[in-house]
PDB file of N, CA and C in Angstrom:
ATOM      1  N   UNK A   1      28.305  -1.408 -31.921  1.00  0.00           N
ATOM      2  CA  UNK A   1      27.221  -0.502 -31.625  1.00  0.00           C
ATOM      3  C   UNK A   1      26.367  -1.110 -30.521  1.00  0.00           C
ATOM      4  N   UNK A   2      26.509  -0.574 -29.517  1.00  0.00           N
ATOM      5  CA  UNK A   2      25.068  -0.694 -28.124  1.00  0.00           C
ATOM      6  C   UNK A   2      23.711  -0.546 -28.720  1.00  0.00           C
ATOM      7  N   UNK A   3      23.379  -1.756 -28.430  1.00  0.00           N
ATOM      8  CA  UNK A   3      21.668  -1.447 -28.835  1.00  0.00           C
ATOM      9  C   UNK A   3      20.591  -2.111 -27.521  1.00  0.00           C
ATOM     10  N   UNK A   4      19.512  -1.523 -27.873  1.00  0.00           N
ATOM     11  CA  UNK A   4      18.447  -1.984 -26.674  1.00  0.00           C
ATOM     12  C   UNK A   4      17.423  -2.463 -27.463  1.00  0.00           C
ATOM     13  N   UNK A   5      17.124  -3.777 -27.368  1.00  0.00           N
ATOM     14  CA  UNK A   5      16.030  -3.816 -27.928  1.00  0.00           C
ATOM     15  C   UNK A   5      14.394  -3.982 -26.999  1.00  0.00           C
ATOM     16  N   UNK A   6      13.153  -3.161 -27.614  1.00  0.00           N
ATOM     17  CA  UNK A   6      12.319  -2.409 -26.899  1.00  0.00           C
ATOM     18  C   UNK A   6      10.999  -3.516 -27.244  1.00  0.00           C
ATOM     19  N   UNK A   7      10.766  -3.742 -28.341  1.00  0.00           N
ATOM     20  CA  UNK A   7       9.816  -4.499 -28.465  1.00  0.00           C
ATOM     21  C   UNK A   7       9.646  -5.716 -29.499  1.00  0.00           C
ATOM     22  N   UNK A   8       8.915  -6.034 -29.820  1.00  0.00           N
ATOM     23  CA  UNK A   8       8.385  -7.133 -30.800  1.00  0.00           C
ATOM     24  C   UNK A   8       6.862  -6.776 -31.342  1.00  0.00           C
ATOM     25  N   UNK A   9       7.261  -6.606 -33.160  1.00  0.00           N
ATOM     26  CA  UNK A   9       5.568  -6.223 -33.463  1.00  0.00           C
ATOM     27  C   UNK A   9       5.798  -7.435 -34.433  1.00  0.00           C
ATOM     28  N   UNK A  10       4.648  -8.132 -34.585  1.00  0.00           N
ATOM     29  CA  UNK A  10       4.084  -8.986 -35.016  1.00  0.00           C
ATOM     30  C   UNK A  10       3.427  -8.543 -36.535  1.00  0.00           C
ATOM     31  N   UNK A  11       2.997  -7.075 -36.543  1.00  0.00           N
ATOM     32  CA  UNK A  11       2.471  -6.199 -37.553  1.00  0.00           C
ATOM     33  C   UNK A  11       2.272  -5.283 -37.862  1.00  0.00           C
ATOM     34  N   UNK A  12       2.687  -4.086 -38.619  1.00  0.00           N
ATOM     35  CA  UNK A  12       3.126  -2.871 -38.485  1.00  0.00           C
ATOM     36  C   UNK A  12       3.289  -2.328 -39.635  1.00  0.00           C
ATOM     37  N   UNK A  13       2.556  -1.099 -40.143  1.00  0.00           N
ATOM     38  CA  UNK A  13       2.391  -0.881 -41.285  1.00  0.00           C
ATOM     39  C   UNK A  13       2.615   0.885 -41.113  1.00  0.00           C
ATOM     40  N   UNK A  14       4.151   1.313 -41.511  1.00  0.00           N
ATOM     41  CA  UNK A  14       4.925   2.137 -41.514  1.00  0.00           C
ATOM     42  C   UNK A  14       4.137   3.016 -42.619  1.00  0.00           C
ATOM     43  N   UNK A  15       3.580   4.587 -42.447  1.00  0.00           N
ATOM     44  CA  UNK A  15       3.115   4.941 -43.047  1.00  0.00           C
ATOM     45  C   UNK A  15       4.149   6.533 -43.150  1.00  0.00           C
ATOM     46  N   UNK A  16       4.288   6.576 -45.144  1.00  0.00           N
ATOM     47  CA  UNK A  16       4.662   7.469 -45.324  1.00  0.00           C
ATOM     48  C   UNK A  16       4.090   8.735 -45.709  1.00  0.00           C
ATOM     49  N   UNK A  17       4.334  10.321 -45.700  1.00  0.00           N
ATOM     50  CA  UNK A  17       3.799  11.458 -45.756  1.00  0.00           C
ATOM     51  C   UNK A  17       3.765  11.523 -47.343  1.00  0.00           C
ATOM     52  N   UNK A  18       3.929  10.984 -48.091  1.00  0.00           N
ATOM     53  CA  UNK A  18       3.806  10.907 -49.591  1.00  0.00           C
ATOM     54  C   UNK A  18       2.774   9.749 -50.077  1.00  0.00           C
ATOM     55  N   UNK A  19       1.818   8.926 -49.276  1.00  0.00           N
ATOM     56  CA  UNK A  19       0.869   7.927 -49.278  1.00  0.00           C
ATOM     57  C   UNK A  19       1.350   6.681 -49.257  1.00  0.00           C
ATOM     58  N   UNK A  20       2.739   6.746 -49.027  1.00  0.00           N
ATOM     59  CA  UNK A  20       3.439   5.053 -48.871  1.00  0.00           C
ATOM     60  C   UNK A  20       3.075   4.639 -47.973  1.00  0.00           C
ATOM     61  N   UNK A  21       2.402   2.690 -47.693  1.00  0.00           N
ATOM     62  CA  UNK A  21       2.314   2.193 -46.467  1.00  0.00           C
ATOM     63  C   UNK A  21       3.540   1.112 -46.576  1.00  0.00           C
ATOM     64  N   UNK A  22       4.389   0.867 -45.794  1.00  0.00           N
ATOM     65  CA  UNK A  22       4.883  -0.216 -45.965  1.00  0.00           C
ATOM     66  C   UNK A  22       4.811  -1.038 -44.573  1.00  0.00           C
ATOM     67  N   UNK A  23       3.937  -1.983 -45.101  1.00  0.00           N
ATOM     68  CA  UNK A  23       3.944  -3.576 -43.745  1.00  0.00           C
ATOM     69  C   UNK A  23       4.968  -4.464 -43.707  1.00  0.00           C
ATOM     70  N   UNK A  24       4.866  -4.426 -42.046  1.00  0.00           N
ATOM     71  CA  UNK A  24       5.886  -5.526 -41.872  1.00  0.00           C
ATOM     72  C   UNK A  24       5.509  -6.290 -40.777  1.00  0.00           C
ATOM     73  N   UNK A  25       6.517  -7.590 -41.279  1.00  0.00           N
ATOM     74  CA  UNK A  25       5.401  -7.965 -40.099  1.00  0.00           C
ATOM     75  C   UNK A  25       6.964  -8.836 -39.280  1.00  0.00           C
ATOM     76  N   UNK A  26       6.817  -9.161 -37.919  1.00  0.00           N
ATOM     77  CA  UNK A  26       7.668 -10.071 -37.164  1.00  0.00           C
ATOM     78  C   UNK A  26       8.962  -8.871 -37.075  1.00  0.00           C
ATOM     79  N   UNK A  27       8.748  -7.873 -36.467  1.00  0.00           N
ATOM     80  CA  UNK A  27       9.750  -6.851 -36.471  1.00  0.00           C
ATOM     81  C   UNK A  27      10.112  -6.628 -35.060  1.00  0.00           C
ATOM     82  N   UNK A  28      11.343  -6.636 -35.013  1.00  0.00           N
ATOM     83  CA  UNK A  28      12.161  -5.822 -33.365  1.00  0.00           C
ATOM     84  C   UNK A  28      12.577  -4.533 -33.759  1.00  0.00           C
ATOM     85  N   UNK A  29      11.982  -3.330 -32.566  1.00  0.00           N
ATOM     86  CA  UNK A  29      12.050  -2.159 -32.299  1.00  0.00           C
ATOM     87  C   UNK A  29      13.596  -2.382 -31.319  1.00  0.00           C
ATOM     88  N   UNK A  30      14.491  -1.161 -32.245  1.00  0.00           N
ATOM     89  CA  UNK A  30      15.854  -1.073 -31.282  1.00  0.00           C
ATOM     90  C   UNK A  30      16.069  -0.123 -31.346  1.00  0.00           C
ATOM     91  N   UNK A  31      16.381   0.244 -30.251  1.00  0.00           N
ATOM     92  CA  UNK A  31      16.387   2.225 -29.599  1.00  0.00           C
ATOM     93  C   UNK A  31      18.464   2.171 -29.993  1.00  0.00           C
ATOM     94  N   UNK A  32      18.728   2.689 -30.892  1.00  0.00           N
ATOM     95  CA  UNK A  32      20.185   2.744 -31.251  1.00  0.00           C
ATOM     96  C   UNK A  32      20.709   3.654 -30.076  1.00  0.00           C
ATOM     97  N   UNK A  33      21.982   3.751 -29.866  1.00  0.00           N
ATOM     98  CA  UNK A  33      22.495   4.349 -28.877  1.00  0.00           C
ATOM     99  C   UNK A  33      22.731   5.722 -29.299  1.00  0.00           C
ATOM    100  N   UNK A  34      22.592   6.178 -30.040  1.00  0.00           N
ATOM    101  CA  UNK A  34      22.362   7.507 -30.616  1.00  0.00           C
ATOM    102  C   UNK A  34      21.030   8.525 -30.625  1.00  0.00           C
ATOM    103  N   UNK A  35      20.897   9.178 -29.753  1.00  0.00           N
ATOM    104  CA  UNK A  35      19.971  10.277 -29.395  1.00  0.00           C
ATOM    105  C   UNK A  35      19.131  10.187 -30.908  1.00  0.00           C
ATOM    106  N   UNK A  36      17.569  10.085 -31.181  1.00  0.00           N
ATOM    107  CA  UNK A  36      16.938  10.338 -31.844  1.00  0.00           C
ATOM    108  C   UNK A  36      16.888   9.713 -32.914  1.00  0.00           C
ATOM    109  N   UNK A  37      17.252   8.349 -32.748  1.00  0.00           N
ATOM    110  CA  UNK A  37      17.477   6.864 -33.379  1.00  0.00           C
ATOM    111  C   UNK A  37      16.841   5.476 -33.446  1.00  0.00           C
ATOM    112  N   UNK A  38      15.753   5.125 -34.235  1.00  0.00           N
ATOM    113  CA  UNK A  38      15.705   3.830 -33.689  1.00  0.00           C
ATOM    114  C   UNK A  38      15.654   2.699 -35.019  1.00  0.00           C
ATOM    115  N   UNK A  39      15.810   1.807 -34.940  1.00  0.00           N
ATOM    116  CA  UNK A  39      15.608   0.982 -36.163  1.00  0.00           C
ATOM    117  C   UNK A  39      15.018  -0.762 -35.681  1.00  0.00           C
ATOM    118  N   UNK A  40      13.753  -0.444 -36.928  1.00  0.00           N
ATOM    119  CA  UNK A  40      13.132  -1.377 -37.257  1.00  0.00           C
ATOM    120  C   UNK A  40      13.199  -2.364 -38.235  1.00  0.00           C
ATOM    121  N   UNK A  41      13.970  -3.947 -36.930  1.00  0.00           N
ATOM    122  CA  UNK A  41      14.641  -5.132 -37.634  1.00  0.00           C
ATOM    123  C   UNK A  41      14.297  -6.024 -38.128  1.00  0.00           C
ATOM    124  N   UNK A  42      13.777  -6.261 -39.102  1.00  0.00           N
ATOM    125  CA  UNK A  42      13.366  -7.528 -39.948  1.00  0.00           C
ATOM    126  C   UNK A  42      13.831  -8.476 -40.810  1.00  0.00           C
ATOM    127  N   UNK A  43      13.809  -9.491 -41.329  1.00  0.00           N
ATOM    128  CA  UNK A  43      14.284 -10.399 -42.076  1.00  0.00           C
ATOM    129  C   UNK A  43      14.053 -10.104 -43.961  1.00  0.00           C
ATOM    130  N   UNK A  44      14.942 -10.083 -44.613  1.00  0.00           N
ATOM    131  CA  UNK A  44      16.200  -9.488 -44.116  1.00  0.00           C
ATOM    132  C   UNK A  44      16.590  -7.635 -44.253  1.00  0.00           C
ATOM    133  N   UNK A  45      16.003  -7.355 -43.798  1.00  0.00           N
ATOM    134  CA  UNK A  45      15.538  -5.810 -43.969  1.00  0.00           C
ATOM    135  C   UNK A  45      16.076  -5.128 -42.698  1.00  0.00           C
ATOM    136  N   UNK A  46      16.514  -3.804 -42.868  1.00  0.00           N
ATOM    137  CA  UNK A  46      16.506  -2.907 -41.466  1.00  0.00           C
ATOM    138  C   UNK A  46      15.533  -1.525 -42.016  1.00  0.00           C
ATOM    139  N   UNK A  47      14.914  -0.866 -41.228  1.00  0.00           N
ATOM    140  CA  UNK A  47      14.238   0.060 -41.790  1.00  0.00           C
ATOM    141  C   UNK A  47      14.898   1.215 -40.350  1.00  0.00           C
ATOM    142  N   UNK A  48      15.463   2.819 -40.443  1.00  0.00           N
ATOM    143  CA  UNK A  48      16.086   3.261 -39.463  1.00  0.00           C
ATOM    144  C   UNK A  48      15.227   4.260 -39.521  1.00  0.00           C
ATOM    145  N   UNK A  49      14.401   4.719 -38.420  1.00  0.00           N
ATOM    146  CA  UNK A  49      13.695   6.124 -37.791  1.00  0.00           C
ATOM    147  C   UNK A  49      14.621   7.002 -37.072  1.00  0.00           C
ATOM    148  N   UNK A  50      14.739   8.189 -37.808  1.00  0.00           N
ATOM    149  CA  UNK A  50      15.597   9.483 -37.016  1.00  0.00           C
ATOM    150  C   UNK A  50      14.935  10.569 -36.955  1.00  0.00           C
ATOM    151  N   UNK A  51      14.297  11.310 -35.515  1.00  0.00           N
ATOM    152  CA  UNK A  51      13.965  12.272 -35.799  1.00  0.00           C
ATOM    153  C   UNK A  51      14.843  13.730 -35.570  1.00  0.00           C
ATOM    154  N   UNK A  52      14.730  14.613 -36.291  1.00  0.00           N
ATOM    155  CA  UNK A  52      15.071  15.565 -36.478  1.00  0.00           C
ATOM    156  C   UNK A  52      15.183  16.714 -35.414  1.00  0.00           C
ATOM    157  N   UNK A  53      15.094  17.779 -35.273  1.00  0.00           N
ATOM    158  CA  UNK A  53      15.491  19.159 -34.541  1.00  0.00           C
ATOM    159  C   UNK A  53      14.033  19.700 -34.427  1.00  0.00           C
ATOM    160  N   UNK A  54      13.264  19.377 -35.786  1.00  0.00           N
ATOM    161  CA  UNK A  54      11.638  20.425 -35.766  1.00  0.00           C
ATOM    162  C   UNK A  54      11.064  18.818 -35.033  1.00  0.00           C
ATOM    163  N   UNK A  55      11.113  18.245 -34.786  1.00  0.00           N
ATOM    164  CA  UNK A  55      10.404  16.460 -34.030  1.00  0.00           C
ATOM    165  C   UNK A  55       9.851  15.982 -35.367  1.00  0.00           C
ATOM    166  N   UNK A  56       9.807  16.225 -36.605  1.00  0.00           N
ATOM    167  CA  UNK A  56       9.590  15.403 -37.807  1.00  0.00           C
ATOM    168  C   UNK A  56      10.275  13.920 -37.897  1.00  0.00           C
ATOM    169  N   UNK A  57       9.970  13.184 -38.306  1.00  0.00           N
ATOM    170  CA  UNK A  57      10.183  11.271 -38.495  1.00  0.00           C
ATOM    171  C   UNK A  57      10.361  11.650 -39.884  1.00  0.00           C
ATOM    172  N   UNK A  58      11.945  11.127 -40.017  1.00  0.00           N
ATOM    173  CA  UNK A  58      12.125  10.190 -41.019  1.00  0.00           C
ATOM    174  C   UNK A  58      12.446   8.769 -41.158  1.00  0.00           C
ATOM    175  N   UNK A  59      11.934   8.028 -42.313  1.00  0.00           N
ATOM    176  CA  UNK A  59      12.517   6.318 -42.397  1.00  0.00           C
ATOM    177  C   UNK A  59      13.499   6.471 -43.536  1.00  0.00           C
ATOM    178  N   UNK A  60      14.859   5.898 -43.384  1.00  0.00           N
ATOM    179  CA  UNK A  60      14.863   5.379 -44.922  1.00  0.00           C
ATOM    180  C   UNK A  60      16.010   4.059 -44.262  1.00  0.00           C
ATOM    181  N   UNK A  61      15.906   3.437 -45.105  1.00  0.00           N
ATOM    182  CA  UNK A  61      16.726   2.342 -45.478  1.00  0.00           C
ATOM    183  C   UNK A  61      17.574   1.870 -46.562  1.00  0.00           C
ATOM    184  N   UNK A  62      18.198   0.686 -46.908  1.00  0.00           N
ATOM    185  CA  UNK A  62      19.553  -0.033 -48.202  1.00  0.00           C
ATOM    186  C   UNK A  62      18.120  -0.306 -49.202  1.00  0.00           C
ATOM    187  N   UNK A  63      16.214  -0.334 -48.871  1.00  0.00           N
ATOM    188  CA  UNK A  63      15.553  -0.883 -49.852  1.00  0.00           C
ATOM    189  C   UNK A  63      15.217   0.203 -50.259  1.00  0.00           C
ATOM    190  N   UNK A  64      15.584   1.367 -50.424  1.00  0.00           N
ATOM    191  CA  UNK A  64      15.479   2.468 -51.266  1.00  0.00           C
ATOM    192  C   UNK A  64      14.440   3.806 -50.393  1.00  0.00           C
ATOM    193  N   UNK A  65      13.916   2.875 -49.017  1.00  0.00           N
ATOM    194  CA  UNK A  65      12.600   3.750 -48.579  1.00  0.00           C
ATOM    195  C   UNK A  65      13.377   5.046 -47.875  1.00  0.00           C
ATOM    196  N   UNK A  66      12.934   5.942 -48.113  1.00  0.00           N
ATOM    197  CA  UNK A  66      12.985   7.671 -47.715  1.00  0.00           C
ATOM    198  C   UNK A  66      12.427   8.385 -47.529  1.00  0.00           C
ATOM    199  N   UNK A  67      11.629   8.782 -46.715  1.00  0.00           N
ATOM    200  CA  UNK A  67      10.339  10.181 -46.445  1.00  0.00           C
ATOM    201  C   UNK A  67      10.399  10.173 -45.595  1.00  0.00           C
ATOM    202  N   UNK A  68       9.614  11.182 -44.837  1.00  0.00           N
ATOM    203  CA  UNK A  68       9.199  11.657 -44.152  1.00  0.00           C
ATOM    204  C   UNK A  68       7.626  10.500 -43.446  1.00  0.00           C
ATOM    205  N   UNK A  69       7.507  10.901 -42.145  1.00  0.00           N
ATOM    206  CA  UNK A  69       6.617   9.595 -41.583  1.00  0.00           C
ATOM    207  C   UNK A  69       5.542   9.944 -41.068  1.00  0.00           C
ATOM    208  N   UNK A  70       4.437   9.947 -41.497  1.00  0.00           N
ATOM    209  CA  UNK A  70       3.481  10.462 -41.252  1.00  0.00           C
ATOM    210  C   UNK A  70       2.699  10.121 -39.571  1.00  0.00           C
ATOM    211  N   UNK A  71       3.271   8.985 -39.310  1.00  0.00           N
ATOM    212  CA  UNK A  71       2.724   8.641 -37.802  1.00  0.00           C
ATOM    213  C   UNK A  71       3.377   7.246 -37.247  1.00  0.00           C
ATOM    214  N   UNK A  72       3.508   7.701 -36.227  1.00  0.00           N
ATOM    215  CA  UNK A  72       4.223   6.209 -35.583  1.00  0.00           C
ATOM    216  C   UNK A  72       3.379   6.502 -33.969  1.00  0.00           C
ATOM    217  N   UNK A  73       3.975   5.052 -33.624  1.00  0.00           N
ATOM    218  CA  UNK A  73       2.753   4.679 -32.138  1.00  0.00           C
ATOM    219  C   UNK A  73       3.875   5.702 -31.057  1.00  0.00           C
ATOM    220  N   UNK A  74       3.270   5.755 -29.819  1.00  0.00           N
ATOM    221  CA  UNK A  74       3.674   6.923 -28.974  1.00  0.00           C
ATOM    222  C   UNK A  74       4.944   6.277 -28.612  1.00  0.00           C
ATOM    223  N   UNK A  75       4.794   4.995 -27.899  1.00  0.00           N
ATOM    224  CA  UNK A  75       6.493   4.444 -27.460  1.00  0.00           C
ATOM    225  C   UNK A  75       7.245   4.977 -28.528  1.00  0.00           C
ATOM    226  N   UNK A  76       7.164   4.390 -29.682  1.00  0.00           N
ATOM    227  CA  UNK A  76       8.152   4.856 -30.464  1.00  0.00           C
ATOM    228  C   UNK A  76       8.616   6.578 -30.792  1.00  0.00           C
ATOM    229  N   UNK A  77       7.614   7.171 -30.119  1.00  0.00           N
ATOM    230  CA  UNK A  77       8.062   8.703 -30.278  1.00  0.00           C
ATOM    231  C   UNK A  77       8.495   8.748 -29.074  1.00  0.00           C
ATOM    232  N   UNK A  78       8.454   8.222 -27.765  1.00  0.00           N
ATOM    233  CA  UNK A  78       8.802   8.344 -26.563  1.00  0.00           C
ATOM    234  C   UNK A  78      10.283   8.006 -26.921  1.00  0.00           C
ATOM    235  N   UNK A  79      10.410   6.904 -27.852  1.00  0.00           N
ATOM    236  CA  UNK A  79      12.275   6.222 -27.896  1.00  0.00           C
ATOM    237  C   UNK A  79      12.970   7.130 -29.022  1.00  0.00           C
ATOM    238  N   UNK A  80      12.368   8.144 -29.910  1.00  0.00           N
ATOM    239  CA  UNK A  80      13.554   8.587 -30.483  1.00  0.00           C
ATOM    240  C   UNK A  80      13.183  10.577 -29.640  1.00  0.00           C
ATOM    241  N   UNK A  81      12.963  10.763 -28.607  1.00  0.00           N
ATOM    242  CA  UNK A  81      12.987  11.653 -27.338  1.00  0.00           C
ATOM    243  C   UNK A  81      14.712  11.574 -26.660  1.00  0.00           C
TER     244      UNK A  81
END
């Protein structure tokens, strides 16, 4: 799989549309090579953002997380564009 990786957050607190926050911290942003894809890499965690057809964010990941995303920073809506 081709990947790009876009940034480095230090701290980042993934907020879900059901009142979930989940922080993370020391994370690489990677724009997957797949249109409307990106996933957020951590130790030892992957967390994957896909948005949809209506531009809605979802996260889920292997640690059980699934919803819908109530807000993410603009790059990151610029990378799953």
């Amino acid at each position: 799989m081709l990947e790009l990786a876009c940034a480095l957050l230090r701290r980042f607190t993934l907020q879900l549309n059901e009142g979930k926050n989940i922080k993370v911290h020391d994370i690489r942003v990677v724009k997957d090579i797949q249109r409307h894809m990106i996933h957020l890499e951590g130790n030892p965690f992957m967390i994957t953002l896909v948005r949809d057809g209506d531009k809605r964010i979802f996260a889920y990941s292997d640690m059980g997380i699934f919803g819908l995303v109530k807000a993410v920073p603009d790059f990151m809506v610029r990378l799953l564009s």
